[in-house]
Protein backbone atom coordinates (compact mmCIF):
# COMPACT_ATOMS: atom_id res chain seq x y z
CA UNK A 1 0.00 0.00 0.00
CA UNK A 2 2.53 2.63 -0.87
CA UNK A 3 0.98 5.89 -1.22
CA UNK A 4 2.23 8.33 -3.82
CA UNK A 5 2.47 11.42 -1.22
CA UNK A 6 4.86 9.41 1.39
CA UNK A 7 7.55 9.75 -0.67
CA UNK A 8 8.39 12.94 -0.23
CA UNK A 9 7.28 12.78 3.25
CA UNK A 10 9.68 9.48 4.01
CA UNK A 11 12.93 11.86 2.47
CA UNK A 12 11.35 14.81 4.99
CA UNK A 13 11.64 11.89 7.59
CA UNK A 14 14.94 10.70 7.28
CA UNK A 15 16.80 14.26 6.79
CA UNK A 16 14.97 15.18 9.89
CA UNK A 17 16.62 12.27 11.85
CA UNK A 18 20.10 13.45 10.12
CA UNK A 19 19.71 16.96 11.28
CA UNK A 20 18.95 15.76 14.58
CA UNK A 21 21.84 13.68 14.73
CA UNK A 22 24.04 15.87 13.46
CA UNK A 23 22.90 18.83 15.30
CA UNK A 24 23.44 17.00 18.33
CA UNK A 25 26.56 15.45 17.73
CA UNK A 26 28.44 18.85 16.59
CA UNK A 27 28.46 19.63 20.09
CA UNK A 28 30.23 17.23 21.45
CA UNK A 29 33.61 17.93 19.99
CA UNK A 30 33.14 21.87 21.15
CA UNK A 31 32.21 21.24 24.55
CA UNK A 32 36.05 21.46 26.02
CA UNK A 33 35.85 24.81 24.46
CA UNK A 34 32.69 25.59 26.17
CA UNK A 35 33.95 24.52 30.03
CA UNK A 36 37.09 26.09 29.22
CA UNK A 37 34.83 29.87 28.08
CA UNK A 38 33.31 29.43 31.48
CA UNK A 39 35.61 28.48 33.36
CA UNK A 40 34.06 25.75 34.90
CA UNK A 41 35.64 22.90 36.66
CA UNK A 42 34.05 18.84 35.99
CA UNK A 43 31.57 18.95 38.93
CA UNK A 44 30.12 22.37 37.42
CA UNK A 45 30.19 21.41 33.88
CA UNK A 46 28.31 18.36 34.76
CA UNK A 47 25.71 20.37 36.77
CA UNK A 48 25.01 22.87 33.29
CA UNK A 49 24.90 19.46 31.08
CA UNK A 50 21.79 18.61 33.45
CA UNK A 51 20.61 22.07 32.10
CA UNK A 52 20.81 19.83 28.52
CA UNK A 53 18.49 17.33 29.86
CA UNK A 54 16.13 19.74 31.81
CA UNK A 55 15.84 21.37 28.60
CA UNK A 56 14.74 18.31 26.80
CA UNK A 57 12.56 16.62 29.27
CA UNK A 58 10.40 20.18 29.46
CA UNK A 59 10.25 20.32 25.56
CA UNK A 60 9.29 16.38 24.95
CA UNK A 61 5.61 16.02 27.01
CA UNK A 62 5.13 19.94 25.68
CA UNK A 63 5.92 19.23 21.87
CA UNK A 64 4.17 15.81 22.34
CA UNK A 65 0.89 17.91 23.21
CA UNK A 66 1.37 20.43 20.82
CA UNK A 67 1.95 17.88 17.58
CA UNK A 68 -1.23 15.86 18.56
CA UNK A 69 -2.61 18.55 18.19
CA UNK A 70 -1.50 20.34 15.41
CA UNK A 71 0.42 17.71 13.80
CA UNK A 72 4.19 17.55 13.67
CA UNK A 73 5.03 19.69 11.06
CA UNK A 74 5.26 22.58 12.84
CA UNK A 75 7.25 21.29 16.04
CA UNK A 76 9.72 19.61 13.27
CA UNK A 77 10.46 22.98 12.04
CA UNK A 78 10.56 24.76 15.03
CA UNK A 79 12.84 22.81 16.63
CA UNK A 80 14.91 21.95 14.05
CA UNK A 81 15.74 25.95 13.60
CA UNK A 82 16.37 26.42 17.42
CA UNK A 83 18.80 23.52 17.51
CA UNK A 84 21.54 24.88 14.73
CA UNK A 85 20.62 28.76 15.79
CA UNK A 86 21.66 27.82 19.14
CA UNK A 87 24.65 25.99 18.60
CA UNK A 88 27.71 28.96 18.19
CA UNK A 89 25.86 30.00 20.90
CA UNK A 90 27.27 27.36 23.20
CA UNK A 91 30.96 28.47 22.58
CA UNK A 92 30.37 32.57 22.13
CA UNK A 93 28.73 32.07 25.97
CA UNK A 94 31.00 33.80 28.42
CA UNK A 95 29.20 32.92 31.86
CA UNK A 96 27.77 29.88 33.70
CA UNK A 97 24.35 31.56 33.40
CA UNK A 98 25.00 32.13 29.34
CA UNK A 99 25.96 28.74 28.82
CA UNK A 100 23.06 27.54 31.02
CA UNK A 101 20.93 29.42 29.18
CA UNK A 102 21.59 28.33 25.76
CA UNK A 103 22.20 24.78 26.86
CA UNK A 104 18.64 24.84 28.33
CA UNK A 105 17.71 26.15 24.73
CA UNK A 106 19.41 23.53 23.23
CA UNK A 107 18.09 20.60 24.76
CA UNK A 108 14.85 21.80 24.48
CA UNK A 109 15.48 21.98 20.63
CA UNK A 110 16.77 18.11 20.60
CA UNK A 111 13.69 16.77 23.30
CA UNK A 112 11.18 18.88 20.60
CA UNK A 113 12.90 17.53 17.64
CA UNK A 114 13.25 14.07 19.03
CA UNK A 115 9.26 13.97 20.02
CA UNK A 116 8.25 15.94 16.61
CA UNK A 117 10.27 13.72 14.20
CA UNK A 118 9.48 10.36 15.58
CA UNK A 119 5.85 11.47 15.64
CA UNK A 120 5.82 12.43 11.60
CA UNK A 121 8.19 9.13 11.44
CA UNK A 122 5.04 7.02 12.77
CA UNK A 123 2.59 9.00 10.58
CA UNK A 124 4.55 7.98 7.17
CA UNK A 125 5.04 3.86 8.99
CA UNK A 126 1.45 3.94 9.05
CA UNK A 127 0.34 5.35 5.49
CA UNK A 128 2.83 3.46 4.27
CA UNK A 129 1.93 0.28 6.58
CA UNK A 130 5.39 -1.35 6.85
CA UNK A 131 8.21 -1.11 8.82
CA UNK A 132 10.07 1.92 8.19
CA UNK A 133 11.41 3.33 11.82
CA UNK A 134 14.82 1.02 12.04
CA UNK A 135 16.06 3.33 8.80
CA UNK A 136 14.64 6.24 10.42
CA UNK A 137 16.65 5.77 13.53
CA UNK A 138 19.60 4.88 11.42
CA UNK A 139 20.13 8.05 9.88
CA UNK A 140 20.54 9.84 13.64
CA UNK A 141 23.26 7.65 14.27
CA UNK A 142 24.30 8.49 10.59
CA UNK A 143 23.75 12.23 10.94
CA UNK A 144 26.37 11.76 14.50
CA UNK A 145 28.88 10.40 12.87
CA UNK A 146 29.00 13.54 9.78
CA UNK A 147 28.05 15.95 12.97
CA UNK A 148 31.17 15.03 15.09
CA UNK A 149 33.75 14.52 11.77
CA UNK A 150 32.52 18.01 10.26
CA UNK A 151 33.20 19.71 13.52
CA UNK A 152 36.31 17.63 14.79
CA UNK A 153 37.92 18.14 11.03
CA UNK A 154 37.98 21.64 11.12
CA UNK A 155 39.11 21.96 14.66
CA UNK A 156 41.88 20.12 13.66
CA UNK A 157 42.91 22.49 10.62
CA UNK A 158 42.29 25.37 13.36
CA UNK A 159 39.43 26.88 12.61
CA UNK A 160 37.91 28.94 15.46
CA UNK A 161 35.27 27.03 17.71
CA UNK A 162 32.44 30.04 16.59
CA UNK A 163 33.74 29.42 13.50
CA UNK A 164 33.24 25.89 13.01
CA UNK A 165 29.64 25.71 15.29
CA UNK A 166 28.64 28.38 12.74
CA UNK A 167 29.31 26.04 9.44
CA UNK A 168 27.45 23.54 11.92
CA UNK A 169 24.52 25.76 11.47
CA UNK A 170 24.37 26.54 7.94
CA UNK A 171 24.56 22.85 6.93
CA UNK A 172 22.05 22.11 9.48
CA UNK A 173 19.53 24.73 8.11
CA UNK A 174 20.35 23.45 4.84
CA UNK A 175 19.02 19.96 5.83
CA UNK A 176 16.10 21.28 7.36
CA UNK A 177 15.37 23.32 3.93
CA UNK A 178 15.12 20.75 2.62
CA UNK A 179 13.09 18.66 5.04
CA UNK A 180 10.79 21.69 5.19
CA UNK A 181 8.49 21.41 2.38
CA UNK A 182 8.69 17.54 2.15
CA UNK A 183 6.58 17.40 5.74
CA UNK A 184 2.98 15.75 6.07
CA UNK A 185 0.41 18.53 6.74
CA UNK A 186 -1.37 16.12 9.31
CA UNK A 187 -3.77 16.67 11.58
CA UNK A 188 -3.57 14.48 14.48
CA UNK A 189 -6.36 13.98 16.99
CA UNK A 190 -6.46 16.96 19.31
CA UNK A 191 -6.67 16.01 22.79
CA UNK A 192 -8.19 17.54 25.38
CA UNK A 193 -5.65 17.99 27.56
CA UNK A 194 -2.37 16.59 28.52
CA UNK A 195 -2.36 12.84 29.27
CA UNK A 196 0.19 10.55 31.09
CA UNK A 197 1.25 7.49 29.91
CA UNK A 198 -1.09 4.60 31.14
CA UNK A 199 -1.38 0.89 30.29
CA UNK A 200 0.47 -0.70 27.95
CA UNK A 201 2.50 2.18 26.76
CA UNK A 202 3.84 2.69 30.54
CA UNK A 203 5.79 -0.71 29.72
CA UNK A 204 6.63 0.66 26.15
CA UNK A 205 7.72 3.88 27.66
CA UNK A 206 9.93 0.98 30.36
CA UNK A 207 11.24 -0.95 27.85
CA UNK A 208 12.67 1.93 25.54
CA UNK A 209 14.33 3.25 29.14
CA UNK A 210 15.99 -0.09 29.30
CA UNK A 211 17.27 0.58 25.68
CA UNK A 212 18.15 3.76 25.98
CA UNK A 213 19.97 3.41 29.27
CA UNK A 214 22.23 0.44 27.83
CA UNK A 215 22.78 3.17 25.41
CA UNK A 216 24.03 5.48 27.35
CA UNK A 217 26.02 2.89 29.64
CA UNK A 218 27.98 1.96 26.85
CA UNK A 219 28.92 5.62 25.88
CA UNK A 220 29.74 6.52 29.33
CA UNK A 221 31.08 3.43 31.79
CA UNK A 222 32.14 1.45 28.24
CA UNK A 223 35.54 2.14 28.14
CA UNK A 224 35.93 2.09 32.03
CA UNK A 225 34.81 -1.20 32.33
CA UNK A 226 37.42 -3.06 29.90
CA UNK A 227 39.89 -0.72 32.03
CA UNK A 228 38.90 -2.32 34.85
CA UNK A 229 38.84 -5.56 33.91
CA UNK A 230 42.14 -5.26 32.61
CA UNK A 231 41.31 -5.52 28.83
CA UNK A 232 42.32 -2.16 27.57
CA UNK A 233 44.05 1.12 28.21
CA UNK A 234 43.05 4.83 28.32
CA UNK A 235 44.13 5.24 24.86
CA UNK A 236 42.32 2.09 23.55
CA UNK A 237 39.42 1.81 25.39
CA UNK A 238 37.24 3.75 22.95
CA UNK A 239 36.99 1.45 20.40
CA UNK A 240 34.45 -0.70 22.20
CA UNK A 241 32.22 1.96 21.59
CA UNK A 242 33.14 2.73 18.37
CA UNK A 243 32.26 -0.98 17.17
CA UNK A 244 28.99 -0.27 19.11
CA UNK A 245 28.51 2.30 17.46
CA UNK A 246 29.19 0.66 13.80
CA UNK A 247 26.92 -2.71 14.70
CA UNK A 248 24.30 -0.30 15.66
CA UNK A 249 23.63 1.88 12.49
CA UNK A 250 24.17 -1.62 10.22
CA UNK A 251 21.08 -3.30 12.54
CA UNK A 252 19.13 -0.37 11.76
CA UNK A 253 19.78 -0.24 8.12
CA UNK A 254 18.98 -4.11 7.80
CA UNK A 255 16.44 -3.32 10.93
CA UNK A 256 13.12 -3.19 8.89
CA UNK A 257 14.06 -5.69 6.49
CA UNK A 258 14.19 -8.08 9.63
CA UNK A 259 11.11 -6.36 11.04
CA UNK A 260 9.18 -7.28 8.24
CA UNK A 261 10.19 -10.78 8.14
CA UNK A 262 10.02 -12.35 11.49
CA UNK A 263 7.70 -9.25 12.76
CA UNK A 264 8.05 -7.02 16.01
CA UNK A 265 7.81 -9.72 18.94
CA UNK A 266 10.55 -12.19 17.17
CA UNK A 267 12.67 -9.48 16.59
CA UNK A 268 12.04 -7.94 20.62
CA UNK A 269 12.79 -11.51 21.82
CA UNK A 270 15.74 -11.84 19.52
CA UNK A 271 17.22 -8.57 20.08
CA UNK A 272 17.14 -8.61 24.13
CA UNK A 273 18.71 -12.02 23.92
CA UNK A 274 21.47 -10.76 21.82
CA UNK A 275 21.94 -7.67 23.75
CA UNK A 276 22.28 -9.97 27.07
CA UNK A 277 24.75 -12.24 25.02
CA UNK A 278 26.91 -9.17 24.35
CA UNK A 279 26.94 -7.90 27.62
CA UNK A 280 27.55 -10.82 29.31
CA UNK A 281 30.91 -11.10 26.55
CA UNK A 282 32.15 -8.12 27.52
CA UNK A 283 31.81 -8.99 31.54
CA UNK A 284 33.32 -12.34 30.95
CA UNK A 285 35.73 -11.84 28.22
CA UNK A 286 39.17 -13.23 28.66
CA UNK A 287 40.97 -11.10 25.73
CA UNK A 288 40.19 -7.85 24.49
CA UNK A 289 38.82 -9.28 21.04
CA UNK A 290 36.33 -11.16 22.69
CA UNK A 291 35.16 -8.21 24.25
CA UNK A 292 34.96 -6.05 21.24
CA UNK A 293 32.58 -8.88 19.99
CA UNK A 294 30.66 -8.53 23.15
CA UNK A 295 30.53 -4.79 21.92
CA UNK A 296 29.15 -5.67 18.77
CA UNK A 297 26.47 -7.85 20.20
CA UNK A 298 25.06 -5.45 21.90
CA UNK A 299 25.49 -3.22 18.77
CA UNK A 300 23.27 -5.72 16.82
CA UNK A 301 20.82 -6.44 20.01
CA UNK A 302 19.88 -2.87 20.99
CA UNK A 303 19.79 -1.56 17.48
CA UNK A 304 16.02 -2.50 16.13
CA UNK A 305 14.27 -2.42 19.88
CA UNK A 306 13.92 1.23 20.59
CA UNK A 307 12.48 1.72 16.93
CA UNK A 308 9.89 -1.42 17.49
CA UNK A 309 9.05 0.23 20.39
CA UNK A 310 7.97 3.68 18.71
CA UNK A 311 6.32 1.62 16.31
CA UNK A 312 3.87 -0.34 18.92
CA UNK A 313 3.36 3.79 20.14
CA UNK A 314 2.08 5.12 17.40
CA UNK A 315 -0.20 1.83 16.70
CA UNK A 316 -2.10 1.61 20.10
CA UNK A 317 -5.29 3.10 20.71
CA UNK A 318 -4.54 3.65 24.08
CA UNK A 319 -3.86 7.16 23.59
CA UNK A 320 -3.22 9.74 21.19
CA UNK A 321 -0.01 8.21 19.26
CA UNK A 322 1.42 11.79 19.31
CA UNK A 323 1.06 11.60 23.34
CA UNK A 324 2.50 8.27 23.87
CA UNK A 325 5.21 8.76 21.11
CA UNK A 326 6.18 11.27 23.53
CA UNK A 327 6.04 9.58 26.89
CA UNK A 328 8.14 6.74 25.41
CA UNK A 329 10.66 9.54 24.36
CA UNK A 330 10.40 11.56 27.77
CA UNK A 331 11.01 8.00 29.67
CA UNK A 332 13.94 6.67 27.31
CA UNK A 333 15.50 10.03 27.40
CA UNK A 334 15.36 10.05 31.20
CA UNK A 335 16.96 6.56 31.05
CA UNK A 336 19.71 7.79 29.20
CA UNK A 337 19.80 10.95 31.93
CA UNK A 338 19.81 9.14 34.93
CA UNK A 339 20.34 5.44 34.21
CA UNK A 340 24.86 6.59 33.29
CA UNK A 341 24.53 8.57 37.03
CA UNK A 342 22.68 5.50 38.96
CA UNK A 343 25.15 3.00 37.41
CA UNK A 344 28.02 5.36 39.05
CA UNK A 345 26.37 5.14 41.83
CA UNK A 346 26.22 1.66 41.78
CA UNK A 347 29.66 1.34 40.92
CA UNK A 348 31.11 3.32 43.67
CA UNK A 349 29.21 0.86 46.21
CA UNK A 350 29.85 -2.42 44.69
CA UNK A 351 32.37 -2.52 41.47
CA UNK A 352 31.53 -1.34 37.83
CA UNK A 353 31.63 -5.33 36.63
CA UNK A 354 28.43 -5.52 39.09
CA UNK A 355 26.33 -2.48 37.51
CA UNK A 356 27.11 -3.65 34.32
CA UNK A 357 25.84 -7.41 35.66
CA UNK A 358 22.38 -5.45 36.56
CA UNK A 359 21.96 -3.99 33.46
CA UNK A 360 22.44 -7.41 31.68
CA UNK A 361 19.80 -8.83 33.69
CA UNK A 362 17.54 -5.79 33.42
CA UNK A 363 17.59 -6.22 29.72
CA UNK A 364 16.10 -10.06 29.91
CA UNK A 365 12.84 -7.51 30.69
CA UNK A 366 12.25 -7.07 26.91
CA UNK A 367 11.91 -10.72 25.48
CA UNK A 368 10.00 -11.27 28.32
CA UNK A 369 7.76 -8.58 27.52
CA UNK A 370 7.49 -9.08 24.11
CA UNK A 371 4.75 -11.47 23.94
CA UNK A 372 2.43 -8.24 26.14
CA UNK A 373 3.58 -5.19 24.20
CA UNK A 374 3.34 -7.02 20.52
CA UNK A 375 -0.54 -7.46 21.15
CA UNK A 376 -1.09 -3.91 20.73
């Protein structure tokens, strides 16, 4: 059932994702500059990225609201001008409350973006009924890694920070000119007033947390745990991530292919399995290759079950799919908040090897779930 007008509308889709990506990621080689502009040491630089993720979590339930609705055309827009506009903001900033401020302004640009895009992403899955959201997701991963080289490249041939955030911008707002027009004008069913997640979406909105906060483990503790257990050093304990990172975007480009196949509760089951498998690797690996193919498990696991997720959302009938699109979004993106902070925690009372154990057996929740959230 492919419907001439999704066309355009599944291009608008995916260069929304990019921009996202990308606008996100360009930040993350300029925040030394940033901390060093403020001169902030690591326990106050941490405290104004929480302004990142305040930011966000305000925007998400908001936008959510707002794209029900009006649709998410507008939101998509919206957001993805603040995020770019913002960015040579974050290095011109000259005092903590500056740098809050457009941090704050930032993340509320990714959280609206993030709500908006997966919103209009659900919108083209179901006109186009099949799975589509695995290439979606892709293509933020995709837009990170051309976000972070763009950025990191110019740095290196010593171009200014402003300078560089600012061609950060202009090919942002290029992307988004060209996402512009391609949107769906949909109207989405205007509710009444804002709702929280209830039912079966509470455990969607659970599950995508569990994702998102293996994500976010393996970006932050990642390399420290192969240091601790003795399998790398601090200059090669990044590539663990790295092949993460890789396994990831290629399960998300092959993601609806498999989707379609074997259908969302195989592929849940499947992918929390593997994701266990790969985490248990890296806790029990004897060599560092073995854990690098732990890595990659979990690359391969996690990849397909945050977009199967957002699919089930924006299927129920539950709720408004805008609504619960963005109470999964608002609860994954607080896993990814908090989940990196409680696994410190965690850490510093046990070991990291133990957290990490936790979070293995935490992720068993999904196959065993799958059989409940696949009925939607």
């Amino acid at each position: 059932m492919h419907h001439p007008e999704t066309a355009p509308a599944r291009l608008a889709t995916r260069l929304a994702f990019f921009e996202a990506g990308f606008a996100t990621a360009c930040w993350a080689p300029l925040v030394p500059f940033a901390k060093a502009n403020v001169g902030a040491d690591e326990a106050l630089f941490g405290m104004l990225l929480l302004c990142l993720g305040i930011g966000s979590l305000i925007a998400m339930p908001v936008t959510g609201w707002l794209a029900a609705r009006n649709g998410a055309r507008s939101m998509v827009i919206l957001a993805g001008l603040v995020m770019p506009l913002v960015l040579p903001l974050l290095v011109l900033a000259g005092s903590v409350p500056a740098l809050a401020g457009a941090l704050l302004l930032f993340g509320a640009g990714l959280g609206s973006l993030d709500v908006s895009m997966n919103i209009h992403a659900v919108e083209v899955e179901n006109r186009e009924n099949r799975p589509l959201m695995s290439g979606f997701h892709a293509l933020f991963s995709v837009g990170g890694f051309v976000g972070s080289g763009v950025i990191t490249l110019l740095l290196t041939f010593g171009v200014s920070p402003f300078q560089a955030a600012s061609v950060g911008t202009v090919l942002a707002l290029a992307v988004l000119a060209l996402t512009a027009p391609r949107l769906l004008r949909a109207r989405a069913d205007a509710p009444e007033a804002f709702a929280l997640p209830r039912g079966l979406v509470l455990l969607v909105a659970g599950l995508a947390a569990v994702s998102f906060l293996i994500e976010g483990a393996l970006m932050d503790w990642g390399a420290l745990v192969q240091i601790e257990r003795g399998l790398a050093d601090a200059t090669n304990a990044g590539f663990g991530y790295m092949v993460f990172s890789v396994t990831m975007v290629a399960g998300r480009l092959t993601g609806d292919r498999t989707v379609s196949r074997f259908g969302s509760r195989k592929v849940l089951i499947a992918s929390g399995l593997i994701t266990f498998a790969g985490l248990a690797l890296i806790l029990l690996a004897p060599a560092p290759m073995v854990a690098l193919a732990g890595f990659a498990l979990v690359g391969i696991g996690a990849a397909n079950i945050v977009p199967v997720l957002f699919s089930i959302a924006g299927r129920q009938k539950i709720m408004p799919a805008g609504m619960a699109i963005a109470a999964v979004t608002t609860t994954g993106y607080a896993g990814v908040l908090l989940g990196p902070a409680a696994i410190g925690f965690v850490a510093h009372a046990s070991s990291l090897t133990f957290s990490f154990w936790l979070l293995a057996v935490l992720v068993l929740v999904v196959p065993l779930s799958a059989r409940t959230v696949t009925r939607i």
